[in-house]
N, C-alpha and C. Protein backbone atom coordinates (compact mmCIF):
# COMPACT_ATOMS: atom_id res chain seq x y z
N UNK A 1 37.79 -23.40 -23.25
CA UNK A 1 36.63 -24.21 -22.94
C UNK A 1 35.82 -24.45 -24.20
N UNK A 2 35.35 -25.91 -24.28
CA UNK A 2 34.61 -25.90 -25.36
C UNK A 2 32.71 -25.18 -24.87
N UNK A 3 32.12 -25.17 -26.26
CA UNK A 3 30.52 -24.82 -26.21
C UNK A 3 30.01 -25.63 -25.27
N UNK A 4 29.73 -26.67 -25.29
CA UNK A 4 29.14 -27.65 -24.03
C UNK A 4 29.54 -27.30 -22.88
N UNK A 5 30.74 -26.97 -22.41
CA UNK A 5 31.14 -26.70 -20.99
C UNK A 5 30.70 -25.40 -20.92
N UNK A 6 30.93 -24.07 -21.44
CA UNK A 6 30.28 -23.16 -21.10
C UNK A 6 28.84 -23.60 -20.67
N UNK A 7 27.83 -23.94 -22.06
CA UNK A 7 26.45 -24.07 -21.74
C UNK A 7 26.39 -24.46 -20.43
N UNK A 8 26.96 -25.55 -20.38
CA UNK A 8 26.44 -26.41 -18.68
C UNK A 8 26.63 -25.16 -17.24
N UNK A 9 28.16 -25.24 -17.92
CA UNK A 9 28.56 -23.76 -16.35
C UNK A 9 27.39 -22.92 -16.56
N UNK A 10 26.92 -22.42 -17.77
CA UNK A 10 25.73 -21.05 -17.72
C UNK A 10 24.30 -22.04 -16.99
N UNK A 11 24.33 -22.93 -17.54
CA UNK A 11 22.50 -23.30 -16.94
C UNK A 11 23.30 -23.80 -15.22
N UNK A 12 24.24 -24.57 -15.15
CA UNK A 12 24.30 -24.44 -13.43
C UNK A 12 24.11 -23.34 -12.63
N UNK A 13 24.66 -22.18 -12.84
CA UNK A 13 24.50 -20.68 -12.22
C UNK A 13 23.13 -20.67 -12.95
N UNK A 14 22.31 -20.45 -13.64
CA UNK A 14 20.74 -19.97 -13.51
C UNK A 14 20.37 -21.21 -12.85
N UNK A 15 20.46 -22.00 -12.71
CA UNK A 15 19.54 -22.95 -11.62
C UNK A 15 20.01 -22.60 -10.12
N UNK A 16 21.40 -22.56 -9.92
CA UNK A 16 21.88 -22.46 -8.65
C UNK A 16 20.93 -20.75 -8.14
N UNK A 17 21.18 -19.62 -9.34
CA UNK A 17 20.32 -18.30 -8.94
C UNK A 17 18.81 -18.60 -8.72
N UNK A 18 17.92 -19.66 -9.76
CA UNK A 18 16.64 -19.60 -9.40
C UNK A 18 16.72 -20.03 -7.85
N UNK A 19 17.49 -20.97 -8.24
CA UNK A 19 16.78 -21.92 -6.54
C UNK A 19 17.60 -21.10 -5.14
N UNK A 20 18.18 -20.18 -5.33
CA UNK A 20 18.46 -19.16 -4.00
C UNK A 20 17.18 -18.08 -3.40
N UNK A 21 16.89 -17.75 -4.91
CA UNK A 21 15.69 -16.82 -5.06
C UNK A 21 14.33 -17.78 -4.64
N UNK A 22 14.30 -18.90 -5.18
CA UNK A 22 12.67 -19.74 -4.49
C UNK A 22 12.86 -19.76 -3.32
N UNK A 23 14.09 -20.33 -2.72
CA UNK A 23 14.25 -20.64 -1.42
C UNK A 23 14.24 -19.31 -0.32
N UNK A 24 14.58 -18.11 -0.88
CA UNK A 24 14.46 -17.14 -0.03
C UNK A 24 12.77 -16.16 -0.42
N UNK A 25 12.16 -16.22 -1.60
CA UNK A 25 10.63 -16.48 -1.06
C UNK A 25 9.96 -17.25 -0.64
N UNK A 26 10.08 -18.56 -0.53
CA UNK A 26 9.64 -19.43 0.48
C UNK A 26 9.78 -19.32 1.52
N UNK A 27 10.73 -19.22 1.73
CA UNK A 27 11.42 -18.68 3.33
C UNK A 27 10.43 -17.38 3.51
N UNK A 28 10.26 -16.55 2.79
CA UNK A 28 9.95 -15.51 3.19
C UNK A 28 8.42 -15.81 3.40
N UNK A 29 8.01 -15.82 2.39
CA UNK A 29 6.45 -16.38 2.66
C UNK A 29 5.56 -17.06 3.54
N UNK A 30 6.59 -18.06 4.08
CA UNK A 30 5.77 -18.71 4.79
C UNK A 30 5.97 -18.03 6.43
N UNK A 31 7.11 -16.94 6.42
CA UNK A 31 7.32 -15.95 7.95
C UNK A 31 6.16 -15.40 7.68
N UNK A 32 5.81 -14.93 6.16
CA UNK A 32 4.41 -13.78 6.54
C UNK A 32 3.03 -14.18 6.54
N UNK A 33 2.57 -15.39 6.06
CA UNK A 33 1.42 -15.94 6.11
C UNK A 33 1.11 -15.82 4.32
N UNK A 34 0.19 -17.45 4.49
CA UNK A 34 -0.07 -17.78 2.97
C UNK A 34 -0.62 -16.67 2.01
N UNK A 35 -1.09 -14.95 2.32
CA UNK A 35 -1.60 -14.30 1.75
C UNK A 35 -0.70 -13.33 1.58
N UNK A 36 0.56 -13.34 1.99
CA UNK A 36 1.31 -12.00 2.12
C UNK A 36 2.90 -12.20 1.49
N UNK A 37 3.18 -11.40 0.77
CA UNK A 37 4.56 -11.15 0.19
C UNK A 37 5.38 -10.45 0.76
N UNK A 38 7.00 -10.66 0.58
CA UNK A 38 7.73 -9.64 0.92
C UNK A 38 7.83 -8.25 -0.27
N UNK A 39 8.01 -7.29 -0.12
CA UNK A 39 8.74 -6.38 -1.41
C UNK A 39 9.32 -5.30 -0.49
N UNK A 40 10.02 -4.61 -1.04
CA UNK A 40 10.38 -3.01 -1.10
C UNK A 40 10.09 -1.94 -1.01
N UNK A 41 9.42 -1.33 -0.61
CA UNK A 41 8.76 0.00 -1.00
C UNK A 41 9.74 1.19 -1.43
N UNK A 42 9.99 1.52 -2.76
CA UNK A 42 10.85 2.10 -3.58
C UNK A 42 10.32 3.34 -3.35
N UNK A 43 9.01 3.93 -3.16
CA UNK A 43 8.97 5.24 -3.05
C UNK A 43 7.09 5.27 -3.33
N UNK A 44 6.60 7.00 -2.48
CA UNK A 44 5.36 6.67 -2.44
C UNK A 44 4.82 7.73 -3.62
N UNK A 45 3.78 7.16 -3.69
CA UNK A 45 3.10 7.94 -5.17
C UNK A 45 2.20 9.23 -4.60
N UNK A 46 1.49 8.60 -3.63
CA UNK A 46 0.30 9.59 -3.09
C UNK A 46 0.06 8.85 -1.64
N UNK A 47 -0.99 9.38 -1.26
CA UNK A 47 -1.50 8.91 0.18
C UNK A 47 -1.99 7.35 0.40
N UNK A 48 -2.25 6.69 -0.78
CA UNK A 48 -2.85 5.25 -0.71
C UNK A 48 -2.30 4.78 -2.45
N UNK A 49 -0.98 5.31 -2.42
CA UNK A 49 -0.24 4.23 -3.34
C UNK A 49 1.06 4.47 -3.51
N UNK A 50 1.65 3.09 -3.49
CA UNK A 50 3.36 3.52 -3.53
C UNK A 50 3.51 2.57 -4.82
N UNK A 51 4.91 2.50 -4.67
CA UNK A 51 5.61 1.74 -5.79
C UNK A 51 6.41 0.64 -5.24
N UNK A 52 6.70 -0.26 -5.38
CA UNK A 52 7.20 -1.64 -5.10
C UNK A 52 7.97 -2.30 -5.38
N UNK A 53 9.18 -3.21 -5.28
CA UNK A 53 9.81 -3.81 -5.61
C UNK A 53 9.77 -5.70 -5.45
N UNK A 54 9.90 -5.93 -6.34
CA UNK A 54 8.74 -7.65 -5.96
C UNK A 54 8.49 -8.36 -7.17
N UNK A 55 9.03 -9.77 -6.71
CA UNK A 55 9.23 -10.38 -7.81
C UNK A 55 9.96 -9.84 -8.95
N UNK A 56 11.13 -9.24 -8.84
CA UNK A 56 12.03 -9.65 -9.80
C UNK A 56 11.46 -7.71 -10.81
N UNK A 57 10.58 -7.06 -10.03
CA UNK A 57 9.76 -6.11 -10.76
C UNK A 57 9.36 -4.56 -10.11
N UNK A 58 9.46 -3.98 -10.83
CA UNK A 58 8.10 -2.66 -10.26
C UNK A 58 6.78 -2.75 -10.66
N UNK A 59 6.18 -2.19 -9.20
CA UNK A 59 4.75 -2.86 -9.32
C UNK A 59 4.39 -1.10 -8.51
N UNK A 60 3.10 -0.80 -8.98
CA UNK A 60 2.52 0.15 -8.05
C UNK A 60 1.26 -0.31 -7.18
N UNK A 61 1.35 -0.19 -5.91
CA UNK A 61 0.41 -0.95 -5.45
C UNK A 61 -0.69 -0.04 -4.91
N UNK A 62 -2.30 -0.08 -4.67
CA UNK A 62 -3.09 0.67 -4.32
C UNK A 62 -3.64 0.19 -3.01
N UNK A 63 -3.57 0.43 -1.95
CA UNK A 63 -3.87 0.18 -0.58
C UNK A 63 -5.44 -0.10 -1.07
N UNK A 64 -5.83 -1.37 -0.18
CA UNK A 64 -6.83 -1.53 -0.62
C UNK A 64 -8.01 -1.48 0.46
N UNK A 65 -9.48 -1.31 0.25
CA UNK A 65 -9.94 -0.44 1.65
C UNK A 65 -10.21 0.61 2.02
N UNK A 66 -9.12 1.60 1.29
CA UNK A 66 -9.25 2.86 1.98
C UNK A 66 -9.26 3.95 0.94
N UNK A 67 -9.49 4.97 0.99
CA UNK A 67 -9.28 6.09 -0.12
C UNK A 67 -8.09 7.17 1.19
N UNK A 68 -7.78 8.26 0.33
CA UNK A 68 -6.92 8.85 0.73
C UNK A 68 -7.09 10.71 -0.06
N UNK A 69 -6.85 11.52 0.63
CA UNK A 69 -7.24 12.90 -0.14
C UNK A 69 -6.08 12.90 -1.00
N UNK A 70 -6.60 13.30 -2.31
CA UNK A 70 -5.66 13.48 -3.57
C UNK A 70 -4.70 14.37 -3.09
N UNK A 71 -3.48 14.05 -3.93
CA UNK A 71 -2.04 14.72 -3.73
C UNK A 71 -1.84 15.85 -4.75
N UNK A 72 -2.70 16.13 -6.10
CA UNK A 72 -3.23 16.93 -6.88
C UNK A 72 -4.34 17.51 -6.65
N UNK A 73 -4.89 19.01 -7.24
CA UNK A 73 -5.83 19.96 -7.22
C UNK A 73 -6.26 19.47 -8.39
N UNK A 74 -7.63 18.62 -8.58
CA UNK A 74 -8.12 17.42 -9.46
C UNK A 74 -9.73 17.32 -9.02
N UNK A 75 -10.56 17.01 -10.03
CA UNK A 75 -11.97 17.18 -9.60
C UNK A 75 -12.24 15.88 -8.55
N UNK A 76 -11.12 14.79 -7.86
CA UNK A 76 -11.83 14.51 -6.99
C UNK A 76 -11.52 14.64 -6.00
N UNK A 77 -10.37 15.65 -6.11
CA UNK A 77 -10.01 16.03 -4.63
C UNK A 77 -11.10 17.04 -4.43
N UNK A 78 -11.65 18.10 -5.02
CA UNK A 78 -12.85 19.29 -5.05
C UNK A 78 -14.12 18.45 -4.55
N UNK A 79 -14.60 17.17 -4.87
CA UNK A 79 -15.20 16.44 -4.26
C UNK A 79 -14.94 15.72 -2.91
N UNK A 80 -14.08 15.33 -2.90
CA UNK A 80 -13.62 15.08 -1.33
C UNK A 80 -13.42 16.21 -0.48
N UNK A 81 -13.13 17.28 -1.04
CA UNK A 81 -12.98 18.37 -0.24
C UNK A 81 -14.71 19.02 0.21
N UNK A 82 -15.87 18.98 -0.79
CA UNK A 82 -16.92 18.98 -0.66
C UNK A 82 -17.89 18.14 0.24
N UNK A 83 -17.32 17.17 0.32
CA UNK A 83 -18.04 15.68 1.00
C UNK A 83 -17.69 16.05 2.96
N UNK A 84 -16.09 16.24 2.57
CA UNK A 84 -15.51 16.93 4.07
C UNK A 84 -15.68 18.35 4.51
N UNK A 85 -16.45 19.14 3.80
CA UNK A 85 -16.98 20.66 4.28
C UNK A 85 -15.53 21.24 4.42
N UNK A 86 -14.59 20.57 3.39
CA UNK A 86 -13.51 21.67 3.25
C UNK A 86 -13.04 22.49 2.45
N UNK A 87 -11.94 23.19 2.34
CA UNK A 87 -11.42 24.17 0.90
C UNK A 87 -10.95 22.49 0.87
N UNK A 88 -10.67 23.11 -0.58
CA UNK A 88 -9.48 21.68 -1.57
C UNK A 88 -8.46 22.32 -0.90
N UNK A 89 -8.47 23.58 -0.54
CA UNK A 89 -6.67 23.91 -0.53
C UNK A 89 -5.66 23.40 0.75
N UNK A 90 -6.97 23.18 2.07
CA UNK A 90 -6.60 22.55 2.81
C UNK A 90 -6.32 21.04 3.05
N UNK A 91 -7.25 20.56 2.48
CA UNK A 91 -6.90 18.63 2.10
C UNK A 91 -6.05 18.66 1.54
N UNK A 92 -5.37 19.42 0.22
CA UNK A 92 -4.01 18.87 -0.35
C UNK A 92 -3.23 19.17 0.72
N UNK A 93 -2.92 20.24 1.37
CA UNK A 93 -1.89 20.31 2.71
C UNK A 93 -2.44 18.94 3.12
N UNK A 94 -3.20 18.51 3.87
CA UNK A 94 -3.23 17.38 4.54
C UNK A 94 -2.43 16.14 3.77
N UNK A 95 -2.79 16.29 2.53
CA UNK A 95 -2.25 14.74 1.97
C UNK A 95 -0.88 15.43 1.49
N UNK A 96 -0.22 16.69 1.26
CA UNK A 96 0.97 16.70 1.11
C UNK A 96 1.75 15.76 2.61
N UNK A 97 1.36 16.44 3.84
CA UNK A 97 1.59 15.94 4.88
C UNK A 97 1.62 14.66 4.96
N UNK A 98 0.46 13.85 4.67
CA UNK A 98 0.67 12.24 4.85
C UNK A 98 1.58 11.78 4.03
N UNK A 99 2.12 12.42 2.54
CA UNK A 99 2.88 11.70 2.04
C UNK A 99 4.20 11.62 2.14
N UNK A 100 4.42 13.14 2.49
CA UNK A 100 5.58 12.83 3.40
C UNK A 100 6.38 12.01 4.53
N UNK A 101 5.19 11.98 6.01
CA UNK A 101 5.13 10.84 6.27
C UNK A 101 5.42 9.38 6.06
N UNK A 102 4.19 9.34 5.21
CA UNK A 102 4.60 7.88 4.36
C UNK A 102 5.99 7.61 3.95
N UNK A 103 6.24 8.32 3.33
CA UNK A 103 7.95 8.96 2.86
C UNK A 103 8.77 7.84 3.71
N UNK A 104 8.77 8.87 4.64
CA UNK A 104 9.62 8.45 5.70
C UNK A 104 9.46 6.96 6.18
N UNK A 105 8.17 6.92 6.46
CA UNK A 105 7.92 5.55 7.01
C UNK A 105 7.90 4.42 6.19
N UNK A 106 7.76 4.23 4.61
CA UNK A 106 8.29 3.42 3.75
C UNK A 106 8.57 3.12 2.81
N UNK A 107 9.36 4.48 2.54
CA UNK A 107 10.42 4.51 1.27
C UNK A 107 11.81 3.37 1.56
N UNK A 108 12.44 3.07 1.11
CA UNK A 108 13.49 2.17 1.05
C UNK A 108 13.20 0.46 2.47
N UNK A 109 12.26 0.45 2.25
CA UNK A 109 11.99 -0.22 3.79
C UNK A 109 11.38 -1.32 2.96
N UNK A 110 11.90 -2.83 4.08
CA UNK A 110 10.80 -4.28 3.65
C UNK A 110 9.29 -4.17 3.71
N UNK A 111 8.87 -3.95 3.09
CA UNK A 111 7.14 -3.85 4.05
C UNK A 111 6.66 -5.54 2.79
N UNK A 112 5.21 -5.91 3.79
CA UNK A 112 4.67 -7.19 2.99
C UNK A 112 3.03 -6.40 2.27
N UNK A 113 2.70 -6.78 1.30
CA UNK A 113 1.67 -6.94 0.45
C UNK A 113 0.53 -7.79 0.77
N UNK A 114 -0.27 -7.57 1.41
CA UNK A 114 -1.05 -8.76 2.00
C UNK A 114 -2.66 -8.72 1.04
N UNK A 115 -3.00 -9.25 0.25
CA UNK A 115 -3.66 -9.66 -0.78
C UNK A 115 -5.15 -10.43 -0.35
N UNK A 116 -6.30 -9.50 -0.49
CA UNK A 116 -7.37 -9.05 0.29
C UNK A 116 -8.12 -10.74 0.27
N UNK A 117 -8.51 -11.04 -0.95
CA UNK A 117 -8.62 -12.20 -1.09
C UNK A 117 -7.79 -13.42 -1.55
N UNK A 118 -6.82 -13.52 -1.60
CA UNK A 118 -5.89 -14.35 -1.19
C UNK A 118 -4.91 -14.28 -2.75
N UNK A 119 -5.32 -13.47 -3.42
CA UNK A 119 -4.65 -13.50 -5.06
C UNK A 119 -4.62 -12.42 -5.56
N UNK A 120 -3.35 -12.35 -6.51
CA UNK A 120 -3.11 -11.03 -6.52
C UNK A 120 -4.65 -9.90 -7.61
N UNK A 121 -4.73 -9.08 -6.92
CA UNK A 121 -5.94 -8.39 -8.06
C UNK A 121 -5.37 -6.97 -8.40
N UNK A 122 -5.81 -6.32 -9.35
CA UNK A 122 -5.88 -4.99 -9.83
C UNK A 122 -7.23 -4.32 -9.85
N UNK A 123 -6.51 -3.14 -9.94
CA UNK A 123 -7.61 -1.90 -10.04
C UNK A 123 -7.76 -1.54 -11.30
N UNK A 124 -8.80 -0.62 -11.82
CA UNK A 124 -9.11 0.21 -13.07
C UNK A 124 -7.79 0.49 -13.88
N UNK A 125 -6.85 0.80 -12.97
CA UNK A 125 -5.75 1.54 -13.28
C UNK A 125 -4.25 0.39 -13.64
N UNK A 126 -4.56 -0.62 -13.22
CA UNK A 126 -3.29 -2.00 -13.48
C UNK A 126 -2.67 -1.79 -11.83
N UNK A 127 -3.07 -1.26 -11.37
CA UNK A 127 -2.09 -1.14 -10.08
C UNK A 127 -2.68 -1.90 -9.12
N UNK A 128 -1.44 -2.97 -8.02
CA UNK A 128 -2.41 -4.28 -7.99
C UNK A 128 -3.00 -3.90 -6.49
N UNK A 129 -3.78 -4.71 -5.98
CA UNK A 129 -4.51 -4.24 -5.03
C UNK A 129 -3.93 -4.81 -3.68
N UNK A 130 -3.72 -4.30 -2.26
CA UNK A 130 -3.42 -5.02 -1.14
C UNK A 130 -3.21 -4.02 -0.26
N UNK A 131 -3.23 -4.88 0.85
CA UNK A 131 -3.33 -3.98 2.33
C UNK A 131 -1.50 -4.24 2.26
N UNK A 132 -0.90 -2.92 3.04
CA UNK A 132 0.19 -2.74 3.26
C UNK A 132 0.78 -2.80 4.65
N UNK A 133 1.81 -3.79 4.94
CA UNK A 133 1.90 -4.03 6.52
C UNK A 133 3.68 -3.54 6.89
N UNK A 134 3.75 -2.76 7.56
CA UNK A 134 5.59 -2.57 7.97
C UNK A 134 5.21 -3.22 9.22
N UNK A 135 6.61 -4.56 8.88
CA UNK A 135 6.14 -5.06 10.55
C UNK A 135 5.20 -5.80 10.96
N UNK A 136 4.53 -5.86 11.99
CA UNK A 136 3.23 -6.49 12.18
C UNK A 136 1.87 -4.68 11.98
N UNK A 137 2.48 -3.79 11.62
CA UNK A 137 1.48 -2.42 11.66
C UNK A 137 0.94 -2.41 10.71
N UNK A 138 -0.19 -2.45 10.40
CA UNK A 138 -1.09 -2.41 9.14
C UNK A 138 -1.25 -0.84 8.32
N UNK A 139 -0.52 -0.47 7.38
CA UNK A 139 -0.51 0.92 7.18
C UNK A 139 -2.00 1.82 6.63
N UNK A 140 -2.56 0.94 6.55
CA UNK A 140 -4.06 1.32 5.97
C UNK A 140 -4.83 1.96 7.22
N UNK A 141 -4.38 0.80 8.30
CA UNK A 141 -5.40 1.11 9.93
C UNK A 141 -4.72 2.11 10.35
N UNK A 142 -3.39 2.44 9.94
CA UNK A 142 -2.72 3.46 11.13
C UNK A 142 -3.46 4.72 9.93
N UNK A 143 -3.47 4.95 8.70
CA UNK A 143 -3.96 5.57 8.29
C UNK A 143 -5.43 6.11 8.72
N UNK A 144 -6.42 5.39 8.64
CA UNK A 144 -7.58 5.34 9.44
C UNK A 144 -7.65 5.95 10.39
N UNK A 145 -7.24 5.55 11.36
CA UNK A 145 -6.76 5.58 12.85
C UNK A 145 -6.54 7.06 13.38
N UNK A 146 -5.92 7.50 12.58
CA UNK A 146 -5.59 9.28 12.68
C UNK A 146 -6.32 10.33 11.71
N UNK A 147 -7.04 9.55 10.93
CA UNK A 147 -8.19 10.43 10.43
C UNK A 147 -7.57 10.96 8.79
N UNK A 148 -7.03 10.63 8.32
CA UNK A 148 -6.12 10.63 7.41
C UNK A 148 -6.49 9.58 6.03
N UNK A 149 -6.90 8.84 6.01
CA UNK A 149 -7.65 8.34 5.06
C UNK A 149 -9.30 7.62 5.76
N UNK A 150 -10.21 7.42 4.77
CA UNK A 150 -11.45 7.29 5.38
C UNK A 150 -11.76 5.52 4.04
N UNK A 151 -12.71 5.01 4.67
CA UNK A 151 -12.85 3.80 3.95
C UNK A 151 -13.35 3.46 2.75
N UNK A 152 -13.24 2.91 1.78
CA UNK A 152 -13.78 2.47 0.50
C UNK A 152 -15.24 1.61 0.65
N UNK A 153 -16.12 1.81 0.21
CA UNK A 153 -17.19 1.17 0.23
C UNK A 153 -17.04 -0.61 -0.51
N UNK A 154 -16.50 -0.87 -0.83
CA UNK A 154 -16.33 -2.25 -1.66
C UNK A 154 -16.00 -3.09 -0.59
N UNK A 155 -16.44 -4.42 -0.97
CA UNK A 155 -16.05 -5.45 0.20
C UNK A 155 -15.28 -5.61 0.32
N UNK A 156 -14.05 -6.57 1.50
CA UNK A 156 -13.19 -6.72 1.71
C UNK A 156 -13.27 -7.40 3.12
N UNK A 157 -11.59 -8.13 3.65
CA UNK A 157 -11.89 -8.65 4.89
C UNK A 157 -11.82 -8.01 5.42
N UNK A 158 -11.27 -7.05 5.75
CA UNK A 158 -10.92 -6.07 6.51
C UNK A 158 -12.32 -4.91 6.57
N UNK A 159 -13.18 -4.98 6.30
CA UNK A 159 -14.01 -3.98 6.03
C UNK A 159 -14.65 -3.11 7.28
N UNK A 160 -15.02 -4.36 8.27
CA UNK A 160 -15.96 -4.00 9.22
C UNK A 160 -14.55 -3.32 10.57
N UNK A 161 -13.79 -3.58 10.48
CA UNK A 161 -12.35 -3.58 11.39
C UNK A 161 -12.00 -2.25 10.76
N UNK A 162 -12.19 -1.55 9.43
CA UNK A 162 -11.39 -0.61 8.76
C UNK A 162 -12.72 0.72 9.17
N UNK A 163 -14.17 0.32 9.28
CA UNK A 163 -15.46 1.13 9.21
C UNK A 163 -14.87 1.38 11.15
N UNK A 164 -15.07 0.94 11.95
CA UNK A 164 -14.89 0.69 13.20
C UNK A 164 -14.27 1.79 13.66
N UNK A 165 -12.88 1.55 12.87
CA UNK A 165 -11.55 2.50 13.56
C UNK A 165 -11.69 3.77 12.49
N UNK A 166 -12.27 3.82 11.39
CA UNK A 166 -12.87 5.33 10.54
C UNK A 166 -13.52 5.60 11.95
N UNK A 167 -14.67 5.17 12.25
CA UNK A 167 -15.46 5.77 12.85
C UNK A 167 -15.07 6.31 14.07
N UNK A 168 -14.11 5.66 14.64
CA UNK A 168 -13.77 6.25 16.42
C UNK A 168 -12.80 7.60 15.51
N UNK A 169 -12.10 7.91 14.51
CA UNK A 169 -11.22 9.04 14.23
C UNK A 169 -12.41 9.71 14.04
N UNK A 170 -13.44 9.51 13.53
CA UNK A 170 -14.63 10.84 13.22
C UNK A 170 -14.92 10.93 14.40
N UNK A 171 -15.26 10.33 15.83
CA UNK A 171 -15.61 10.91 16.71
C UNK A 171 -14.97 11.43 17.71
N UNK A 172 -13.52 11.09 17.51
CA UNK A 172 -12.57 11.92 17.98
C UNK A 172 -12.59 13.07 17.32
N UNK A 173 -12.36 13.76 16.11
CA UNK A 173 -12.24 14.39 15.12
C UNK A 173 -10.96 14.65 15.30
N UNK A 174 -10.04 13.60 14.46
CA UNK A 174 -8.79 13.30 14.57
C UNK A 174 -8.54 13.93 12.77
N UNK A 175 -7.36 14.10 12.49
CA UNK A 175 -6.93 14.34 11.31
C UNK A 175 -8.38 15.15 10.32
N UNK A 176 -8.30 14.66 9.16
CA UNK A 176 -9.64 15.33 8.82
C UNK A 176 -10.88 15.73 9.32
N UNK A 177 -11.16 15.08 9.90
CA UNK A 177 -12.38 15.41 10.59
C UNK A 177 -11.91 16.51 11.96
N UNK A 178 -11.48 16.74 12.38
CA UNK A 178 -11.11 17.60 12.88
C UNK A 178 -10.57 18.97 12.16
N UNK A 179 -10.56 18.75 10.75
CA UNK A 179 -10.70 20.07 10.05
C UNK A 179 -11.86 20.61 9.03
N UNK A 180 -12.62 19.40 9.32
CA UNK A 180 -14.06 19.29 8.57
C UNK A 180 -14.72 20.20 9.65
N UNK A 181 -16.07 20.63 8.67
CA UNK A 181 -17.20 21.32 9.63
C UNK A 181 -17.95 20.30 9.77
N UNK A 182 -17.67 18.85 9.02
CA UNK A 182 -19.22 17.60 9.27
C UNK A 182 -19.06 17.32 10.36
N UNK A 183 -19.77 16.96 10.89
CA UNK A 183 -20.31 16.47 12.44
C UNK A 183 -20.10 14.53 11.94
């Protein structure tokens, strides 16, 4: 084969690969709604961050909304453990527990990225920001929900929907709060 015929065969296969790949995030995108991506969840970091697969990349993503008890013995888990009238030694059991969990529930699995204000953002840390959905289940609310992570003060859409369902687990005293002495 001469140089010209290779070149052409090589740019036909990268056009024929881009346009499989647009067409199957398009496809995908528009099943999940204009704010939400497909990815991977490759494996979880802690209680409110995993790691991602998406766009062609690894990405670590930070659930956004919610905080989560540190997975390390770290001055803000000693503060969260203070805030919740607990030992630290018991909240890390708790968030060893959720991350396990999590584990299970979405390590190697499709989950979508749903992107608070409609574009992708980051945190302090480069890690980008979004609510995490397996399914139609919002993993932030099921978090919530069982008392297991509690809410972030920063705005968001989700804010008043995320304060709501914190609040019915504190008065259940579901997950943490049920090992807290706060009322």
């Amino acid at each position: 084969m001469t140089g010209g015929v290779v070149i052409t065969l090589l740019l036909c296969l990268v056009c024929l690969g881009v346009g499989f790949a647009a067409g199957y995030l398009v496809r995908r995108w528009e099943a999940s709604g204009s704010y939400a991506m497909p990815a991977r969840c490759l494996r979880v970091v802690d209680s409110d961050t995993i790691v991602i697969e998406w766009l062609l990349g690894t990405n670590k993503v930070r659930m956004a909304g919610i905080d989560a008890p540190e997975s390390k013995d770290n001055k803000k888990l000693r503060e969260q453990a203070v805030n919740l009238n607990m030992t630290p030694s018991a909240l890390l059991q708790v968030s060893q527990v959720v991350i396990r969990q999590m584990d299970i529930m979405l390590t190697g699995k499709d989950v979508k990225i749903v992107f608070p204000r409609g574009e992708v953002e980051y945190d302090s840390f480069g890690r980008v920001l979004a609510y995490i959905e397996v399914g139609e289940q919002d993993v932030c609310e099921m978090l919530l929900r069982n008392g297991l992570a509690y809410p972030r003060p920063e705005g968001h859409p989700r804010k008043e929907r995320y304060a709501r369902i914190a609040e019915e687990a504190r008065a259940q005293r579901k997950g943490i709060y049920g090992m807290s002495r706060v009322k």
